[in-house]
Every structure is written in structure tokens, then in C-alpha cells.
PDB file of N, CA and C in Angstrom:
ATOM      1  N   UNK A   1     -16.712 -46.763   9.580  1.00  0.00           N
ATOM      2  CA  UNK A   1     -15.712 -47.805   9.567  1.00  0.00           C
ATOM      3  C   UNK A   1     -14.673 -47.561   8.473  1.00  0.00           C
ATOM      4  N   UNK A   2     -15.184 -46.930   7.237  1.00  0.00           N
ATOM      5  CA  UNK A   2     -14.119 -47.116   6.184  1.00  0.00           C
ATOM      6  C   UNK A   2     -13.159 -45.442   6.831  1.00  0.00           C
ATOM      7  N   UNK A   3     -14.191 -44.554   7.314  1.00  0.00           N
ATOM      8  CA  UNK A   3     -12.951 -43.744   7.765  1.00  0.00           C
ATOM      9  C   UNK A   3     -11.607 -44.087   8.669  1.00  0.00           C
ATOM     10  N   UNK A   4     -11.727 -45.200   9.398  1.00  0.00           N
ATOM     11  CA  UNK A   4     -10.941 -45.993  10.479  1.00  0.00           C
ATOM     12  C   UNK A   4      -9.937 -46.581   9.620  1.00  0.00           C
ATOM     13  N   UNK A   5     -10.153 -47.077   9.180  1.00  0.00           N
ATOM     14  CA  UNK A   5      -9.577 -48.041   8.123  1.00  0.00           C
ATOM     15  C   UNK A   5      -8.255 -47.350   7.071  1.00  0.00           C
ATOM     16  N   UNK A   6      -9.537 -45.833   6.680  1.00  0.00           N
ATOM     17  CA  UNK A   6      -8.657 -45.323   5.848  1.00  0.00           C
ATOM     18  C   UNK A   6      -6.939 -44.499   6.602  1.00  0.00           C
ATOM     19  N   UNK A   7      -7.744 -44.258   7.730  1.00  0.00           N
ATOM     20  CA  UNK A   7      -7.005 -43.518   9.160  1.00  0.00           C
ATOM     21  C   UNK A   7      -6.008 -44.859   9.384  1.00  0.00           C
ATOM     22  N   UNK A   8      -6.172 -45.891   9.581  1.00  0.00           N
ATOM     23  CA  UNK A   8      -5.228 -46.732  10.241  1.00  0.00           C
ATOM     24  C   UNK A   8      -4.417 -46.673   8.884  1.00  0.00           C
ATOM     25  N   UNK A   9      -4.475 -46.946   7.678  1.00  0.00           N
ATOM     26  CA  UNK A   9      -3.890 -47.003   6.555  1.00  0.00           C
ATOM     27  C   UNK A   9      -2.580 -45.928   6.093  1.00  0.00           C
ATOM     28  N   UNK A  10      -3.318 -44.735   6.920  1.00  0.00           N
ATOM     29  CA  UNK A  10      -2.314 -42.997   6.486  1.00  0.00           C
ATOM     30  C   UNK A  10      -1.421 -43.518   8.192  1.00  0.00           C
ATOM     31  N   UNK A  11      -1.890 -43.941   9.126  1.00  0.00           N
ATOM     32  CA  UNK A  11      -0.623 -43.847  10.149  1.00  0.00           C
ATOM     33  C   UNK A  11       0.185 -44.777   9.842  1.00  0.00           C
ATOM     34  N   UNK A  12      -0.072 -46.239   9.154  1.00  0.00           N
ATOM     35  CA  UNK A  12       0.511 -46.896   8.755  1.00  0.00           C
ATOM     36  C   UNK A  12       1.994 -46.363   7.733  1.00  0.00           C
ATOM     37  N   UNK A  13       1.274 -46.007   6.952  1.00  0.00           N
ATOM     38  CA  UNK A  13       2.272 -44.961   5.830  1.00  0.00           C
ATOM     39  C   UNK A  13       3.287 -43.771   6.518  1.00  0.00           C
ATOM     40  N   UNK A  14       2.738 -43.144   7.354  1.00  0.00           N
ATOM     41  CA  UNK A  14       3.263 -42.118   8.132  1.00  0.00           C
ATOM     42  C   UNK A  14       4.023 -42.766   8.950  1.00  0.00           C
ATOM     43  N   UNK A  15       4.311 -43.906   9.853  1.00  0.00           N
ATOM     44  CA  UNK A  15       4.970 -44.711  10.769  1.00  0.00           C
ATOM     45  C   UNK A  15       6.130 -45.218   9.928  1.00  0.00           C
ATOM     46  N   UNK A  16       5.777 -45.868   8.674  1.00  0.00           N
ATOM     47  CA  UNK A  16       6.555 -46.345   7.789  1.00  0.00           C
ATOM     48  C   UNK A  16       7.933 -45.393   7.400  1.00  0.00           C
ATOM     49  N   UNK A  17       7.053 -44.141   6.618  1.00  0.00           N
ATOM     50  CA  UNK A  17       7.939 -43.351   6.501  1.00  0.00           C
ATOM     51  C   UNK A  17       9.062 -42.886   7.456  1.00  0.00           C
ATOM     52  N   UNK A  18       8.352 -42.778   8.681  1.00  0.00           N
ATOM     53  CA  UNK A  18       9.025 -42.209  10.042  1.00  0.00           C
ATOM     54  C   UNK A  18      10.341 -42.924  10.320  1.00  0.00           C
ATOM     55  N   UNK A  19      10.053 -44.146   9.896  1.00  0.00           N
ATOM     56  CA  UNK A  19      11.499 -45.463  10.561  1.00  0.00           C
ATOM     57  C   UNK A  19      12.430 -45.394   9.205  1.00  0.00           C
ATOM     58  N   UNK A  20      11.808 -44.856   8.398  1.00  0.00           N
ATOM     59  CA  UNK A  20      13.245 -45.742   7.176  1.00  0.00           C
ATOM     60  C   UNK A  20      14.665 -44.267   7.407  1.00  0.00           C
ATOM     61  N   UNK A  21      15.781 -44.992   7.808  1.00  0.00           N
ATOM     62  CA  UNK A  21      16.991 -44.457   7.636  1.00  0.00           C
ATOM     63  C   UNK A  21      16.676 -43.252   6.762  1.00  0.00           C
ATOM     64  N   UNK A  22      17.627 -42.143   7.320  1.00  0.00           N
ATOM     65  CA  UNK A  22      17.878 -40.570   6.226  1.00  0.00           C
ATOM     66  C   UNK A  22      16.819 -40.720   5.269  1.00  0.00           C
ATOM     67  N   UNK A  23      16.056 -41.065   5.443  1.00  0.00           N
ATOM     68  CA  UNK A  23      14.737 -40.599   4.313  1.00  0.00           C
ATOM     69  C   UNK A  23      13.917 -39.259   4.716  1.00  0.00           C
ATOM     70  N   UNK A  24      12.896 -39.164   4.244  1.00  0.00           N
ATOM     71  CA  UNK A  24      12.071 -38.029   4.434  1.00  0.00           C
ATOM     72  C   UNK A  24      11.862 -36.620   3.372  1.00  0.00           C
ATOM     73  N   UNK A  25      10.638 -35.754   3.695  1.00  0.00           N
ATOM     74  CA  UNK A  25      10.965 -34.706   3.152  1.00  0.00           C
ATOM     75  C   UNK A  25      12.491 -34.075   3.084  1.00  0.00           C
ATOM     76  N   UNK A  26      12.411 -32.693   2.362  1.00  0.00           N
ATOM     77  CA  UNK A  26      13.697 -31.644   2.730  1.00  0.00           C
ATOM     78  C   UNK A  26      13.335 -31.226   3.933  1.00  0.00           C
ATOM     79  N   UNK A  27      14.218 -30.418   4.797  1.00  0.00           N
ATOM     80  CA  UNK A  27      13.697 -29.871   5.868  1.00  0.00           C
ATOM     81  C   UNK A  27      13.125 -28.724   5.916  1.00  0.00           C
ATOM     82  N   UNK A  28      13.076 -28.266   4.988  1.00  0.00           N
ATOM     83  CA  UNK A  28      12.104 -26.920   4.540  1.00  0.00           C
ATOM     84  C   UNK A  28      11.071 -27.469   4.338  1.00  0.00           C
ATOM     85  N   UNK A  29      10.790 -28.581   3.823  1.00  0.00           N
ATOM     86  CA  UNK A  29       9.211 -28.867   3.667  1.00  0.00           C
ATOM     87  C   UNK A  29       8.626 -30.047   4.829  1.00  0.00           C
ATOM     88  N   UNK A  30       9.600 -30.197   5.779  1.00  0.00           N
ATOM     89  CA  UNK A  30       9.520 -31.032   6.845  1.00  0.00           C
ATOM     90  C   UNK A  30       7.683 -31.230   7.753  1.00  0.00           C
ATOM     91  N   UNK A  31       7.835 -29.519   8.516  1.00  0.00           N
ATOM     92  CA  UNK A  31       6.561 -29.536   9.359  1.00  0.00           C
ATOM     93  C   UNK A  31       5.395 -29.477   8.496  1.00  0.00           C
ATOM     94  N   UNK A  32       5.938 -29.192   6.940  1.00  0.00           N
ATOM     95  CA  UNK A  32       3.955 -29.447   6.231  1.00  0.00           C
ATOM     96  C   UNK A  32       3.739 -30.441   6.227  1.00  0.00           C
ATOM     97  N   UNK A  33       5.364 -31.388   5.801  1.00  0.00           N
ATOM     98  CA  UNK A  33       4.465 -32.517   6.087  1.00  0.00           C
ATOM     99  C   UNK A  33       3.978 -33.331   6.641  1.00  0.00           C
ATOM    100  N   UNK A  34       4.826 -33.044   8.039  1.00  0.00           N
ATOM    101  CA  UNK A  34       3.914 -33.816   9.194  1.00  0.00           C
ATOM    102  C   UNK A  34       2.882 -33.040   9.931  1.00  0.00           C
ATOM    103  N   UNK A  35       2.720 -31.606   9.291  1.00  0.00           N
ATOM    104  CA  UNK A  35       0.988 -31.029   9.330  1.00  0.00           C
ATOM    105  C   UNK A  35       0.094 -31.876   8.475  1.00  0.00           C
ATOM    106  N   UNK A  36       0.344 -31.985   7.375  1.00  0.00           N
ATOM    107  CA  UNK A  36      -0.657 -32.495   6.618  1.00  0.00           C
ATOM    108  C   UNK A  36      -0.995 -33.932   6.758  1.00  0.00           C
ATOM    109  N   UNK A  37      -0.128 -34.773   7.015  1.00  0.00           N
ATOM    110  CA  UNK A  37      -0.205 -36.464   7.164  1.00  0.00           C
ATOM    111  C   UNK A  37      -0.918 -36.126   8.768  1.00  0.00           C
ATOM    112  N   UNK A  38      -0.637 -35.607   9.638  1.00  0.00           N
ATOM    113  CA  UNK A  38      -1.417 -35.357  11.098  1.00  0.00           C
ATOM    114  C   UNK A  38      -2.784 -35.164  10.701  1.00  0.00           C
ATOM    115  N   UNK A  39      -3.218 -34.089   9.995  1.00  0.00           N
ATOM    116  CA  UNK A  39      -4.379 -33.057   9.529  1.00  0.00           C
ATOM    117  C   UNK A  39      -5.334 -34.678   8.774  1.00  0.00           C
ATOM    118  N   UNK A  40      -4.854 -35.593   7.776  1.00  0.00           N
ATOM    119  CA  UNK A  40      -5.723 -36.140   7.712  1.00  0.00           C
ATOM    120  C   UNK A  40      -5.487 -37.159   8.246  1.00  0.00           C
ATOM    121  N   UNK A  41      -5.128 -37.414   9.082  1.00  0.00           N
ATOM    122  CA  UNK A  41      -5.052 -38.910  10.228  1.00  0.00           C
ATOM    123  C   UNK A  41      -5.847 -38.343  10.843  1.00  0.00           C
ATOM    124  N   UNK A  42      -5.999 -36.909  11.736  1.00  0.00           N
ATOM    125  CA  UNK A  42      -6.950 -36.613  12.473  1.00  0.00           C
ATOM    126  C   UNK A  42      -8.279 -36.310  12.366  1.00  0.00           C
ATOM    127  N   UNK A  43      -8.495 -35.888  11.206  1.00  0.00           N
ATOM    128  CA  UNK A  43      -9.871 -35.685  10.559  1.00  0.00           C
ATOM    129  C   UNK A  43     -10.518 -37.353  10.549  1.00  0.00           C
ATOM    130  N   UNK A  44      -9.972 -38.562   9.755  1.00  0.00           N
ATOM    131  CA  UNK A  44     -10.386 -39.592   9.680  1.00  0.00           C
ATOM    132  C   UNK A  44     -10.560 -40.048  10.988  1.00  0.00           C
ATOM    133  N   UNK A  45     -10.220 -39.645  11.699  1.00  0.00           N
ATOM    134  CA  UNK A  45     -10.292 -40.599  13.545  1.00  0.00           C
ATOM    135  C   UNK A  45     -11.487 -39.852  13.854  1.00  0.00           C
ATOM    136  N   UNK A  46     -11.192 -39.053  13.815  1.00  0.00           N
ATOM    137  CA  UNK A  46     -12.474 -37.832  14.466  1.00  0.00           C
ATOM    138  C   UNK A  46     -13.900 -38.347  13.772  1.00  0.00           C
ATOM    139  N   UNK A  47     -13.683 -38.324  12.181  1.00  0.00           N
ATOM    140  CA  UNK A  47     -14.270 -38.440  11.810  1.00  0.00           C
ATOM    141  C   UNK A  47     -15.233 -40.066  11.923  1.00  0.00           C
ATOM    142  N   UNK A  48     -14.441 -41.131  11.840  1.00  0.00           N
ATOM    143  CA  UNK A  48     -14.814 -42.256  12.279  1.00  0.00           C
ATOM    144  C   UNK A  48     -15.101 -43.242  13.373  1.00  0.00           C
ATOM    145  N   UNK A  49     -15.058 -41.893  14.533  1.00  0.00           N
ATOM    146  CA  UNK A  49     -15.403 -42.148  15.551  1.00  0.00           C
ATOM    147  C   UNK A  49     -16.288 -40.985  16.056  1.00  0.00           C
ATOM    148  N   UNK A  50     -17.288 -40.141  15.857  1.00  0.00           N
ATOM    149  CA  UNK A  50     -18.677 -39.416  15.416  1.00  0.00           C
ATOM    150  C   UNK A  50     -18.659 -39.392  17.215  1.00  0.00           C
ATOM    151  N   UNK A  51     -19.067 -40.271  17.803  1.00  0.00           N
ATOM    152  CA  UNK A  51     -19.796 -39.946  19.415  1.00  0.00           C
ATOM    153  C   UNK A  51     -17.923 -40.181  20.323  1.00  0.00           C
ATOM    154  N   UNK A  52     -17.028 -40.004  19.971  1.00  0.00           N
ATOM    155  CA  UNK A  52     -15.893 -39.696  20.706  1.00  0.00           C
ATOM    156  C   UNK A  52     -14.954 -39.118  19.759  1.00  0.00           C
ATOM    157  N   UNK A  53     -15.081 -37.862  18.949  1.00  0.00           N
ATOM    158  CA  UNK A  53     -14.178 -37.264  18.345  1.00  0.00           C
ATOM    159  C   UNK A  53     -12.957 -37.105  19.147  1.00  0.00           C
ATOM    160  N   UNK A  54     -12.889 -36.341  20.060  1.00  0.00           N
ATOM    161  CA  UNK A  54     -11.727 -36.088  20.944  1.00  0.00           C
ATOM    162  C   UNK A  54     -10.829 -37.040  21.016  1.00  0.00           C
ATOM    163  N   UNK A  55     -11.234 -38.275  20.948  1.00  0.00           N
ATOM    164  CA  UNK A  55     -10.706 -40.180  21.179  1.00  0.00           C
ATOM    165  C   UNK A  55      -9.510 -40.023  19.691  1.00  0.00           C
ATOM    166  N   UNK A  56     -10.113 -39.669  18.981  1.00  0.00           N
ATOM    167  CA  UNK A  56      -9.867 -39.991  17.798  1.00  0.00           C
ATOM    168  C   UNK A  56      -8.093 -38.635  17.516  1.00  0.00           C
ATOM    169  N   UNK A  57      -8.429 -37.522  18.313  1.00  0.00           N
ATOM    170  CA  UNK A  57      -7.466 -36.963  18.481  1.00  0.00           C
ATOM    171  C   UNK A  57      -6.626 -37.082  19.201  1.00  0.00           C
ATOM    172  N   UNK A  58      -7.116 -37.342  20.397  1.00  0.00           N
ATOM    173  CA  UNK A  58      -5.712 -37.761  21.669  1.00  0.00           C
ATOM    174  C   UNK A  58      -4.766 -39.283  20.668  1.00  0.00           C
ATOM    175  N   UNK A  59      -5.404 -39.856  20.137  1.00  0.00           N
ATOM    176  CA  UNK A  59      -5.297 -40.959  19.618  1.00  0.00           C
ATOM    177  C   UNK A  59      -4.264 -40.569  18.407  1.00  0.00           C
ATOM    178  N   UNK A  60      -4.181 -39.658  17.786  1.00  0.00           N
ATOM    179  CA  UNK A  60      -3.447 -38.742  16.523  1.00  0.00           C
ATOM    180  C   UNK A  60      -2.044 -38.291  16.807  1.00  0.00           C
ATOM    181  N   UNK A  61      -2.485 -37.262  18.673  1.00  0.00           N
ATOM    182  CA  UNK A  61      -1.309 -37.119  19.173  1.00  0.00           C
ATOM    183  C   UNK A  61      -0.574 -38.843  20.202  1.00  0.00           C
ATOM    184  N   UNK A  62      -1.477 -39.608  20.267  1.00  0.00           N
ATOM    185  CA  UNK A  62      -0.432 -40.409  20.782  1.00  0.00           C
ATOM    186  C   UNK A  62       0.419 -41.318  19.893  1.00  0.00           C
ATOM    187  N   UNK A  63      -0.073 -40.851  18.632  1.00  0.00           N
ATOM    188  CA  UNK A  63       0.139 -41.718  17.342  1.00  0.00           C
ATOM    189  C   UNK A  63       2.025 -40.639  17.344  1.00  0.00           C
ATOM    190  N   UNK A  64       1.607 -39.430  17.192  1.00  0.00           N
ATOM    191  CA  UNK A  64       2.547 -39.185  16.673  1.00  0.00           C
ATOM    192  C   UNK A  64       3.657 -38.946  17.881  1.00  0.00           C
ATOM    193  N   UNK A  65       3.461 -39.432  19.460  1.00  0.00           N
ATOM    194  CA  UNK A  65       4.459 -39.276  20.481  1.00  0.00           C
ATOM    195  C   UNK A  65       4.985 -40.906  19.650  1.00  0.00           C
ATOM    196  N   UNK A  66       4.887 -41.826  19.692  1.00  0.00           N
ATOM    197  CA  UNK A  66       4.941 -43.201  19.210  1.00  0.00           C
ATOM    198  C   UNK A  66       6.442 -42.548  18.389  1.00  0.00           C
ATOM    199  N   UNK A  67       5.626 -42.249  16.790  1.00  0.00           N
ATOM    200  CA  UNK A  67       6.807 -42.075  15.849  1.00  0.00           C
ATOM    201  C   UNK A  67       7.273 -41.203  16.312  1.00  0.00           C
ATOM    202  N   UNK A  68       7.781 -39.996  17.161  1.00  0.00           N
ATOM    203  CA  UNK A  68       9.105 -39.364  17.546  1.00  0.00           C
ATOM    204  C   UNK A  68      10.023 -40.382  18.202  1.00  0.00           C
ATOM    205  N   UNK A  69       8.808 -40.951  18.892  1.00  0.00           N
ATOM    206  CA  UNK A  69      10.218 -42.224  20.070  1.00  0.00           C
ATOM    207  C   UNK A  69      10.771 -43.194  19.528  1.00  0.00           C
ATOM    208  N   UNK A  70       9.923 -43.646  18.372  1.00  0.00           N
ATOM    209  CA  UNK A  70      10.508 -44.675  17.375  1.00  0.00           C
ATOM    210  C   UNK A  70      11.759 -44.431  16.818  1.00  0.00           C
ATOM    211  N   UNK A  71      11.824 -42.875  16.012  1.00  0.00           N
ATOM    212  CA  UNK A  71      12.847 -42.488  15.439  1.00  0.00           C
ATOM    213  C   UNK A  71      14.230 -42.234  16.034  1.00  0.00           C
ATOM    214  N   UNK A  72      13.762 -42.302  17.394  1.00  0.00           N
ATOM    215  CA  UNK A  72      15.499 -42.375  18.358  1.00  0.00           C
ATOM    216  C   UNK A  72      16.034 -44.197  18.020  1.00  0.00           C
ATOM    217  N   UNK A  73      15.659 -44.704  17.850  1.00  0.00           N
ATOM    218  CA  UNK A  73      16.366 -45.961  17.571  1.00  0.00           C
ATOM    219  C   UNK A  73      16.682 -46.374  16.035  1.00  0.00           C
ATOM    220  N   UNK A  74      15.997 -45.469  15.130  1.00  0.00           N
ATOM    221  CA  UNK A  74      16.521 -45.490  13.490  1.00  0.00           C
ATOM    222  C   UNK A  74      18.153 -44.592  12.825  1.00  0.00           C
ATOM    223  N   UNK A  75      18.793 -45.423  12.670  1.00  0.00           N
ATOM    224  CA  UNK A  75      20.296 -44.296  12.083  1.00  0.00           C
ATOM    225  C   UNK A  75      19.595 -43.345  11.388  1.00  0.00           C
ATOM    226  N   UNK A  76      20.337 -42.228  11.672  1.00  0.00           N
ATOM    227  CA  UNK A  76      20.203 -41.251  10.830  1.00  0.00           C
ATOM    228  C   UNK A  76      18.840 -40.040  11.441  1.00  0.00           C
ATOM    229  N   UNK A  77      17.859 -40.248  12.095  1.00  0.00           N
ATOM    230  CA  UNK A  77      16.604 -39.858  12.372  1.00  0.00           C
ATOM    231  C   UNK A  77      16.490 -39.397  14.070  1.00  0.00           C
ATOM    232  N   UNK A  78      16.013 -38.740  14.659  1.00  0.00           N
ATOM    233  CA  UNK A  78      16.139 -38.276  15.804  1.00  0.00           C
ATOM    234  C   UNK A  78      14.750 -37.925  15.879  1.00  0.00           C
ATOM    235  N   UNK A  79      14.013 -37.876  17.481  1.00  0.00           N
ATOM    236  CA  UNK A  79      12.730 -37.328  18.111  1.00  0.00           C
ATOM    237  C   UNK A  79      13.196 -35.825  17.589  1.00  0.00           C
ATOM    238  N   UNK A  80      12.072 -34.821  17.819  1.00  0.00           N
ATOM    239  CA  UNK A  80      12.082 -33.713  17.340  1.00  0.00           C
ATOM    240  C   UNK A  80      11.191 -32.836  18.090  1.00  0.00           C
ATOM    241  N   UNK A  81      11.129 -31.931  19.063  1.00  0.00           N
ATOM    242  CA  UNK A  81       9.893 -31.123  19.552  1.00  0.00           C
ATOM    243  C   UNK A  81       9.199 -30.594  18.441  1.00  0.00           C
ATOM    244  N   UNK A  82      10.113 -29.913  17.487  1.00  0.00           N
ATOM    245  CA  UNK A  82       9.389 -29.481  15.918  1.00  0.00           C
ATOM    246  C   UNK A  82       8.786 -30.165  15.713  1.00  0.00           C
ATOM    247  N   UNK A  83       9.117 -31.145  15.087  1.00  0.00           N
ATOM    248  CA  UNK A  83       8.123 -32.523  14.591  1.00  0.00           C
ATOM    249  C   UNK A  83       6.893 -32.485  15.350  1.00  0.00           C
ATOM    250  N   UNK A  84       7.180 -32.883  16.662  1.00  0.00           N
ATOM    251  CA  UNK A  84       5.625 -33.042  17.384  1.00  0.00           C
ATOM    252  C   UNK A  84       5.095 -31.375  17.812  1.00  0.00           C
ATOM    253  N   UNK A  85       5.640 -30.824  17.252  1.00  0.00           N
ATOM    254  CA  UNK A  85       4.805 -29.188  17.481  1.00  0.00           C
ATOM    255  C   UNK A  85       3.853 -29.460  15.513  1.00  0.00           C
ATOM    256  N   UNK A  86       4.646 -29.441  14.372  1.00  0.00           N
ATOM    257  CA  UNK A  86       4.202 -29.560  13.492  1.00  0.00           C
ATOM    258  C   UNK A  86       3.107 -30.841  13.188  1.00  0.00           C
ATOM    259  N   UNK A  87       3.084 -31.675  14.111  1.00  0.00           N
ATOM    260  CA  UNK A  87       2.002 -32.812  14.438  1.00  0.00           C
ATOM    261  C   UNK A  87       1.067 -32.537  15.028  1.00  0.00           C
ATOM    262  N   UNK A  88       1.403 -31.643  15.948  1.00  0.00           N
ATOM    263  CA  UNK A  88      -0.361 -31.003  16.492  1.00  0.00           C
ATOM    264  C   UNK A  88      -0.583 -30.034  16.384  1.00  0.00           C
ATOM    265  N   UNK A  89       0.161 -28.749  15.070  1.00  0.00           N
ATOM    266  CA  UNK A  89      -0.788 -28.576  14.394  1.00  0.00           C
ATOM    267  C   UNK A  89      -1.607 -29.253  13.358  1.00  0.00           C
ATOM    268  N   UNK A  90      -1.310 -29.719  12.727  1.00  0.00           N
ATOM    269  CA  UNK A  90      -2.120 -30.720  11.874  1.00  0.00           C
ATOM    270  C   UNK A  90      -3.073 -31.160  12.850  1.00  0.00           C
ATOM    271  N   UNK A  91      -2.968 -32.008  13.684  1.00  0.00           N
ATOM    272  CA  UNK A  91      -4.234 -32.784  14.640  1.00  0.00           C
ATOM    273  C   UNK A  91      -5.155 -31.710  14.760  1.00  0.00           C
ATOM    274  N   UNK A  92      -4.583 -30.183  15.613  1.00  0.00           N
ATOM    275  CA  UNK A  92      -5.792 -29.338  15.793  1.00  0.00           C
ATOM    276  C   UNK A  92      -6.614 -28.523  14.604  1.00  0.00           C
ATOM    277  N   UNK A  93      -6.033 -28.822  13.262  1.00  0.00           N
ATOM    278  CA  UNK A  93      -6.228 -28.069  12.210  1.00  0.00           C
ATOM    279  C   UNK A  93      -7.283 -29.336  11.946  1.00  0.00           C
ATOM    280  N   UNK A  94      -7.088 -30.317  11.868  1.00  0.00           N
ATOM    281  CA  UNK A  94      -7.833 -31.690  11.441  1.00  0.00           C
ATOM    282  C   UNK A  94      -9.102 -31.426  12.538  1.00  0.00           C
ATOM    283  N   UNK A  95      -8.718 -31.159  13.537  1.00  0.00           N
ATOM    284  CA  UNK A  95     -10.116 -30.917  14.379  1.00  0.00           C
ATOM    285  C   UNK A  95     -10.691 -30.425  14.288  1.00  0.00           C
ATOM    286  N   UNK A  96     -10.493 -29.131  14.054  1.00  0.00           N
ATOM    287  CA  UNK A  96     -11.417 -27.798  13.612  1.00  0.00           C
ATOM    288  C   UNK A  96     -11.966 -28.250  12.866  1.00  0.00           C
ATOM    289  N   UNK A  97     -10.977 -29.036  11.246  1.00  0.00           N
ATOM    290  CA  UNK A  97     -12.164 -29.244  10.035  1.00  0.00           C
ATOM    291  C   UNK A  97     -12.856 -30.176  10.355  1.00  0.00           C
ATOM    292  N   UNK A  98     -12.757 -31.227  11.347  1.00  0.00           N
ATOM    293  CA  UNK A  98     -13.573 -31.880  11.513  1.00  0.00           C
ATOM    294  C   UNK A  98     -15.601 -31.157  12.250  1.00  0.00           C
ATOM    295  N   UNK A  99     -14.773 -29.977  12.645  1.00  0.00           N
ATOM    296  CA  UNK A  99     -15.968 -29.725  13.928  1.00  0.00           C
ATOM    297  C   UNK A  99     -16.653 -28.563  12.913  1.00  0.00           C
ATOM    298  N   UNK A 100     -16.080 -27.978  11.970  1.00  0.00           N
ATOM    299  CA  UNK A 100     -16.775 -27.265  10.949  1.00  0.00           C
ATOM    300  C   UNK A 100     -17.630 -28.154  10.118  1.00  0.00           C
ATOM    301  N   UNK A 101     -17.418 -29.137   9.577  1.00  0.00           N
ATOM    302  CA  UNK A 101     -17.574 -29.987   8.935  1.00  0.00           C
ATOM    303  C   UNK A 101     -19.115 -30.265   9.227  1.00  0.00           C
ATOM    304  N   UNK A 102     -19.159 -30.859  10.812  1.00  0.00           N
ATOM    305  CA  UNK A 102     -20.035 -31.317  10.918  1.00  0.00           C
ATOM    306  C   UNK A 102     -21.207 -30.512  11.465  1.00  0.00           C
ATOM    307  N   UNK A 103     -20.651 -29.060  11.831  1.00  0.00           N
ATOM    308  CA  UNK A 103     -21.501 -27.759  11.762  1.00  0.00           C
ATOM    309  C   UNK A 103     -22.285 -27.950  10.944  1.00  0.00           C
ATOM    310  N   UNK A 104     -21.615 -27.803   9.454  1.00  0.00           N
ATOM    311  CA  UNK A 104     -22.286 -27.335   7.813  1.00  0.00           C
ATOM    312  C   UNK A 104     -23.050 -28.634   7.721  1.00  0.00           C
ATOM    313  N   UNK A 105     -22.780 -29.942   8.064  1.00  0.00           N
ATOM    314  CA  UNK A 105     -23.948 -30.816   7.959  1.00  0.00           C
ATOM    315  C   UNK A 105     -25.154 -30.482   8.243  1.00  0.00           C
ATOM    316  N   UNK A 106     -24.880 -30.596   9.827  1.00  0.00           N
ATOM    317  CA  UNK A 106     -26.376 -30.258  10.470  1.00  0.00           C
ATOM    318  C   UNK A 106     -26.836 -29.035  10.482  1.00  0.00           C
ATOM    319  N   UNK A 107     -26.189 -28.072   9.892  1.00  0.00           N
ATOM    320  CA  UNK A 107     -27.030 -27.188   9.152  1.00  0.00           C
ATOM    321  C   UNK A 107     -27.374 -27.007   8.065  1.00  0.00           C
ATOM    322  N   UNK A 108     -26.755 -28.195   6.875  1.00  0.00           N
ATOM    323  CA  UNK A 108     -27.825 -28.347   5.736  1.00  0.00           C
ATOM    324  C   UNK A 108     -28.840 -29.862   6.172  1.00  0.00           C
ATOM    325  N   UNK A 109     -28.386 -30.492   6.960  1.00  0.00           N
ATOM    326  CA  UNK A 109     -29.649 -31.469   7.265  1.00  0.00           C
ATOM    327  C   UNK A 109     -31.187 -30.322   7.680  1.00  0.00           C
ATOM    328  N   UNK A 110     -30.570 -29.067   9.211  1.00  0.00           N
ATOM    329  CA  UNK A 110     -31.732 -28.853   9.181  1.00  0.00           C
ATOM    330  C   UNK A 110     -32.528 -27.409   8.666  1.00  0.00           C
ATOM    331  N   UNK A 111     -31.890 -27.114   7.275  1.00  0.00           N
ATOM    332  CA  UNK A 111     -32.547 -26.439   6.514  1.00  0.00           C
ATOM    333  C   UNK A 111     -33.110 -27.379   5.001  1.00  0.00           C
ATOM    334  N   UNK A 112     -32.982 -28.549   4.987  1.00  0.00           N
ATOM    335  CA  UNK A 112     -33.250 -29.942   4.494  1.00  0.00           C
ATOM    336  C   UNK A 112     -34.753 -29.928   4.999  1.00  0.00           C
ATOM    337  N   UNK A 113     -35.093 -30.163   5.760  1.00  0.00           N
ATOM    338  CA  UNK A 113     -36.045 -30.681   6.315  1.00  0.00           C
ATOM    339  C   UNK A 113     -37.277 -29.975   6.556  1.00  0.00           C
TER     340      UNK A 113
END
């Protein structure tokens, strides 16, 4: 639950950011950062939803179709294929660590035991 929470909290922030007028990174540092704000929105979904990870990703990318379409109605800000290419990498990078992650668990749970 607190991963959900913490996840609704970073899209919150990430949505936020997305709408305010000419704001944002530089554009050189643009797709890290909507790799990295993706990367842990998607890890926390994945992560806080354990028996429907995948949920938690389609859910990351529909998060971030949302803020491209949002940003056509903010001055200054436009949808972006970049943007949502640099959004799912992050989601699939967030997945992987999610699915490594929980590899190295259950393989120290069952050398634990």
C-alpha cells in the first residue's frame, strides 16, 4: 500500500510538472527526466501491486499518454512522441528492475531457508 501511495504521489508531481506553462527541464536533460520520473512511477506500481505487475505498467504508460495530451492545452508545452518514447523507457527500465528485484528476493528467501 505505501508503494501505491508513494507511486500516486511521484505521478502527482510528474502531472504537476507536466501542466505548468514553459517550465521544465533543459531539453538536453529532457528524456532523463521523463526516464527517471517513469522508471520510479513504474517500479512503485509494479511494485505495489505484486500479483498484477503488468497492471501497474500499462497503468505508467497510460499515465504518461494522459500528460502528453494534457500538455496540448497548456501555453507554451506540446505532446511529444520523444517524450512518450523517453516514458517508456523508463516504464520498461522500471520493469526489469522491478522483475530483477524480485528474482534476488526469492532467491535469497530460498537460500534463507
Amino acid at each position: 500500500m505505501t508503494a501505491i501511495i508513494l507511486a500516486l504521489a511521484a505521478s502527482g508531481g510528474a502531472l504537476a510538472l507536466a501542466v505548468m506553462p514553459y517550465g521544465g527541464p533543459p531539453d538536453h536533460l529532457q528524456a532523463y527526466a521523463h526516464s527517471g520520473a517513469f522508471f520510479v512511477i513504474s517500479f512503485l506500481l509494479a511494485f505495489g501491486l505484486p500479483r498484477r505487475p503488468w497492471g501497474g505498467l500499462a497503468t505508467a504508460f497510460v499515465l504518461g499518454l494522459v500528460i502528453e495530451g494534457a500538455q496540448i492545452f497548456v501555453p507554451g508545452r506540446s505532446a511529444s512522441l520523444g517524450d512518450l518514447t523517453a516514458n517508456l523507457a523508463g516504464i520498461l527500465a522500471g520493469g526489469l528492475f522491478y522483475g530483477a528485484f524480485k528474482l534476488a528476493a526469492a532467491r535469497l528467501h530460498s537460500t534463507s531457508t
